[in-house]
Protein backbone atom coordinates (compact mmCIF):
# COMPACT_ATOMS: atom_id res chain seq x y z
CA UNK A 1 0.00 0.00 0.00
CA UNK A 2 0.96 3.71 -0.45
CA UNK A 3 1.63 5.40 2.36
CA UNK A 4 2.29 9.07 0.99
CA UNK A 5 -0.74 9.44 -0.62
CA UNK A 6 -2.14 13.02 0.50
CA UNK A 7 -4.77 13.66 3.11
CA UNK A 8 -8.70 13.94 0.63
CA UNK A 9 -7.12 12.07 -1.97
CA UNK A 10 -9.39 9.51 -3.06
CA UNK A 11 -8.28 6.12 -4.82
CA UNK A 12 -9.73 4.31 -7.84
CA UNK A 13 -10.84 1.81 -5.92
CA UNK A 14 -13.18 4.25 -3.98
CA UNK A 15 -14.64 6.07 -6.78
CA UNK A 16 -17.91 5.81 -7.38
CA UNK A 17 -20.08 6.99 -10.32
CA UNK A 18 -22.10 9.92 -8.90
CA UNK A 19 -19.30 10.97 -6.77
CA UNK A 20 -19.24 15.07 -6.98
CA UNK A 21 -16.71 17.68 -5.49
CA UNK A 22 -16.85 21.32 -6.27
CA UNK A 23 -15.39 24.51 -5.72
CA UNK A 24 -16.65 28.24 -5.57
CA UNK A 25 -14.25 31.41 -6.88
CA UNK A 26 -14.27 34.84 -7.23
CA UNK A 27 -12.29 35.67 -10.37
CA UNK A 28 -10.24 38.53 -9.63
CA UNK A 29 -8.58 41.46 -11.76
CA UNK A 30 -5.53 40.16 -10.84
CA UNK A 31 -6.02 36.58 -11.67
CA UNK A 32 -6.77 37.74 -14.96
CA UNK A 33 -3.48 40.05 -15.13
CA UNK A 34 -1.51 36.56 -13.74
CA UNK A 35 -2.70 34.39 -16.17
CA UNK A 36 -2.09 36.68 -19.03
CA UNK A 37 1.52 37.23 -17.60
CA UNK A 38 2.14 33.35 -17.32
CA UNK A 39 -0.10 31.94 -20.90
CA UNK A 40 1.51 34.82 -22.64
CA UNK A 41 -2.39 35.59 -23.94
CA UNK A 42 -2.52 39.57 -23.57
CA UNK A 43 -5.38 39.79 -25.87
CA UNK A 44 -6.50 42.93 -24.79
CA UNK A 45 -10.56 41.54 -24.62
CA UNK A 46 -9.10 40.60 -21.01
CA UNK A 47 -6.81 43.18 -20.24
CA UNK A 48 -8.25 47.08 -21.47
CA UNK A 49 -11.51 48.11 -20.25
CA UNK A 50 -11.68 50.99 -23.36
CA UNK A 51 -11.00 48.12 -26.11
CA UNK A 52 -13.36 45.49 -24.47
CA UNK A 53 -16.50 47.89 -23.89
CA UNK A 54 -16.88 48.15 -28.19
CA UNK A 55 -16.63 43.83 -28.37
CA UNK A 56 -19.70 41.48 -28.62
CA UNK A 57 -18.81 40.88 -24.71
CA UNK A 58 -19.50 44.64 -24.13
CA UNK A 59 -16.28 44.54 -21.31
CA UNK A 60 -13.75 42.46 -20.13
CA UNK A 61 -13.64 38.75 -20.13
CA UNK A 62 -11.49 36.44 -17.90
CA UNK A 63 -9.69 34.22 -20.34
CA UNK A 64 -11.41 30.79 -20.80
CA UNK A 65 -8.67 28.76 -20.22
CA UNK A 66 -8.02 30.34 -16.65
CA UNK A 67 -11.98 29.19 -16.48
CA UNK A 68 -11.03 25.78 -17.20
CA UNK A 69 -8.03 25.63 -14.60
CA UNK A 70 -10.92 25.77 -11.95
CA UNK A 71 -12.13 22.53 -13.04
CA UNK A 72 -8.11 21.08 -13.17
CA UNK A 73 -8.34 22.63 -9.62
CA UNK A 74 -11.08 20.47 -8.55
CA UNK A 75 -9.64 17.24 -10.34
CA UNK A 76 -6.40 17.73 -8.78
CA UNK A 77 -6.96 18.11 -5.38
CA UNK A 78 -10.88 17.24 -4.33
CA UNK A 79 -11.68 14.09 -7.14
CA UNK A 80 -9.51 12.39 -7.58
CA UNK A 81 -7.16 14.52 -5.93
CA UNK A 82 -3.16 14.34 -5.33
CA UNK A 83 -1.45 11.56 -7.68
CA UNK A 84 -4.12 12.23 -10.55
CA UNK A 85 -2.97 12.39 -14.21
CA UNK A 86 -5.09 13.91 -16.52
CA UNK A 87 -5.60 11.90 -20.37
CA UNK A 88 -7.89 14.63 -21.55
CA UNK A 89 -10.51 17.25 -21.52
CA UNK A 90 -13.21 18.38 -23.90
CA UNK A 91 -14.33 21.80 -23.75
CA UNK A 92 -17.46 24.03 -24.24
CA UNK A 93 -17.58 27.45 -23.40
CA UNK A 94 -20.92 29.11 -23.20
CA UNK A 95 -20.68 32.26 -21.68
CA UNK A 96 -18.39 34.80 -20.65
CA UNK A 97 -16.48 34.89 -17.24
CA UNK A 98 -15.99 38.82 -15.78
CA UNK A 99 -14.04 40.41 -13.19
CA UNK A 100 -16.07 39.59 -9.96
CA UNK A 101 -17.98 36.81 -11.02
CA UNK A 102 -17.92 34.13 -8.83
CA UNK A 103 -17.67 30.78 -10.33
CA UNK A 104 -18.48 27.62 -9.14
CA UNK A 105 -16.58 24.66 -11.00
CA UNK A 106 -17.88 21.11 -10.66
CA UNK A 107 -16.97 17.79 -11.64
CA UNK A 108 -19.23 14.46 -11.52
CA UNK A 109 -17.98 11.00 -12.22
CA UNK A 110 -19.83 9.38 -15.04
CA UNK A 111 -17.76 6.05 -15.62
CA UNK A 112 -14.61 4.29 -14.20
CA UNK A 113 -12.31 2.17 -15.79
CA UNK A 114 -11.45 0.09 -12.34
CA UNK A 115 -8.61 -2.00 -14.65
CA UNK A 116 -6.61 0.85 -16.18
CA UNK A 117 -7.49 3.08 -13.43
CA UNK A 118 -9.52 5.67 -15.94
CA UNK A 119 -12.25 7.87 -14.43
CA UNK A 120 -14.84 9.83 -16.84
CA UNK A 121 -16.32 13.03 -15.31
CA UNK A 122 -19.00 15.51 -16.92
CA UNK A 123 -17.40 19.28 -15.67
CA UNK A 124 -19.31 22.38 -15.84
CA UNK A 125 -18.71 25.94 -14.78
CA UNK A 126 -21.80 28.63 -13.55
CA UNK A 127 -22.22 31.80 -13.09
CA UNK A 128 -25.40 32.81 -11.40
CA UNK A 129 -26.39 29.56 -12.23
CA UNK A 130 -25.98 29.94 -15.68
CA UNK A 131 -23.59 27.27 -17.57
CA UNK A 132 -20.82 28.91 -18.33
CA UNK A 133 -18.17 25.91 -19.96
CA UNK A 134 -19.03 22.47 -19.89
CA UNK A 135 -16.99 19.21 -21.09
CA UNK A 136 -15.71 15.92 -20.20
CA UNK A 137 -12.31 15.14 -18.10
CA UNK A 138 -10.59 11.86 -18.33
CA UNK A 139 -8.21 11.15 -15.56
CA UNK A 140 -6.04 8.12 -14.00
CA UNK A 141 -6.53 7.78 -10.47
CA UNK A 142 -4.14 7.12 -8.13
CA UNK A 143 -4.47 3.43 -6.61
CA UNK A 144 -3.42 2.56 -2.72
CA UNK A 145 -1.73 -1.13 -4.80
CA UNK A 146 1.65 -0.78 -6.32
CA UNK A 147 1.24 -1.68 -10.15
């Protein structure tokens, strides 16, 4: 058995389908400055109020990328938590993120893999309980047996 695994991680072997975690955020000004400094993405639809106000978004939008971290967030340390490698991630974004919204990021588990370790999880992001990215995760759990 593993004994380092983290404190909240949970193992393949007690995932169930249903299972749920979440998390709730207030995207900031300067989370949207940080990611733009560390993706490199300066587009200014995210970064100048003057430019943004005269887009379809009429202001600025958080990136939807730093949207999507929220559910990695989640996946990495709630379900499955600590030890989890991610396969890949569909996305669908909806709606726009702004400055102050608060977003809460969910993921369920829709199908596990027990032999090969593979979880399936439906992810969605809301705003005001609006749907604001949806998609699919795959991940591979961390086990408590050596391979």
């Amino acid at each position: 058995m593993l004994d380092n695994l983290p404190r909240g991680t949970i193992c393949i072997e007690d995932i169930e389908i249903g299972m749920t975690r979440y998390l709730r955020k207030v995207v900031t000004d300067e989370d949207i400055e940080m990611f733009a400094k560390i993706s490199t993405d300066h587009n200014p639809v995210h970064l100048d109020d003057d430019y943004a106000q005269d887009t379809i978004f009429e202001g600025r939008i958080a990136h939807g990328m730093l949207t999507a971290g929220l559910i990695s967030a989640v996946i990495g340390e709630q379900l499955p938590g600590h030890g989890t490698v991610y396969m890949g991630q569909s996305l669908k974004f909806l709606g726009p993120v702004r400055p102050g919204d608060l977003v809460y990021a969910e993921v369920k588990v829709t199908d596990i893999e027990f032999s090969k370790r593979r979880v399936k999880m439906d992810c969605q992001c809301l705003v005001d309980g609006k749907k604001v990215l949806i998609g699919e995760a795959t991940v591979l759990a961390p086990s408590r047996k050596f391979d």
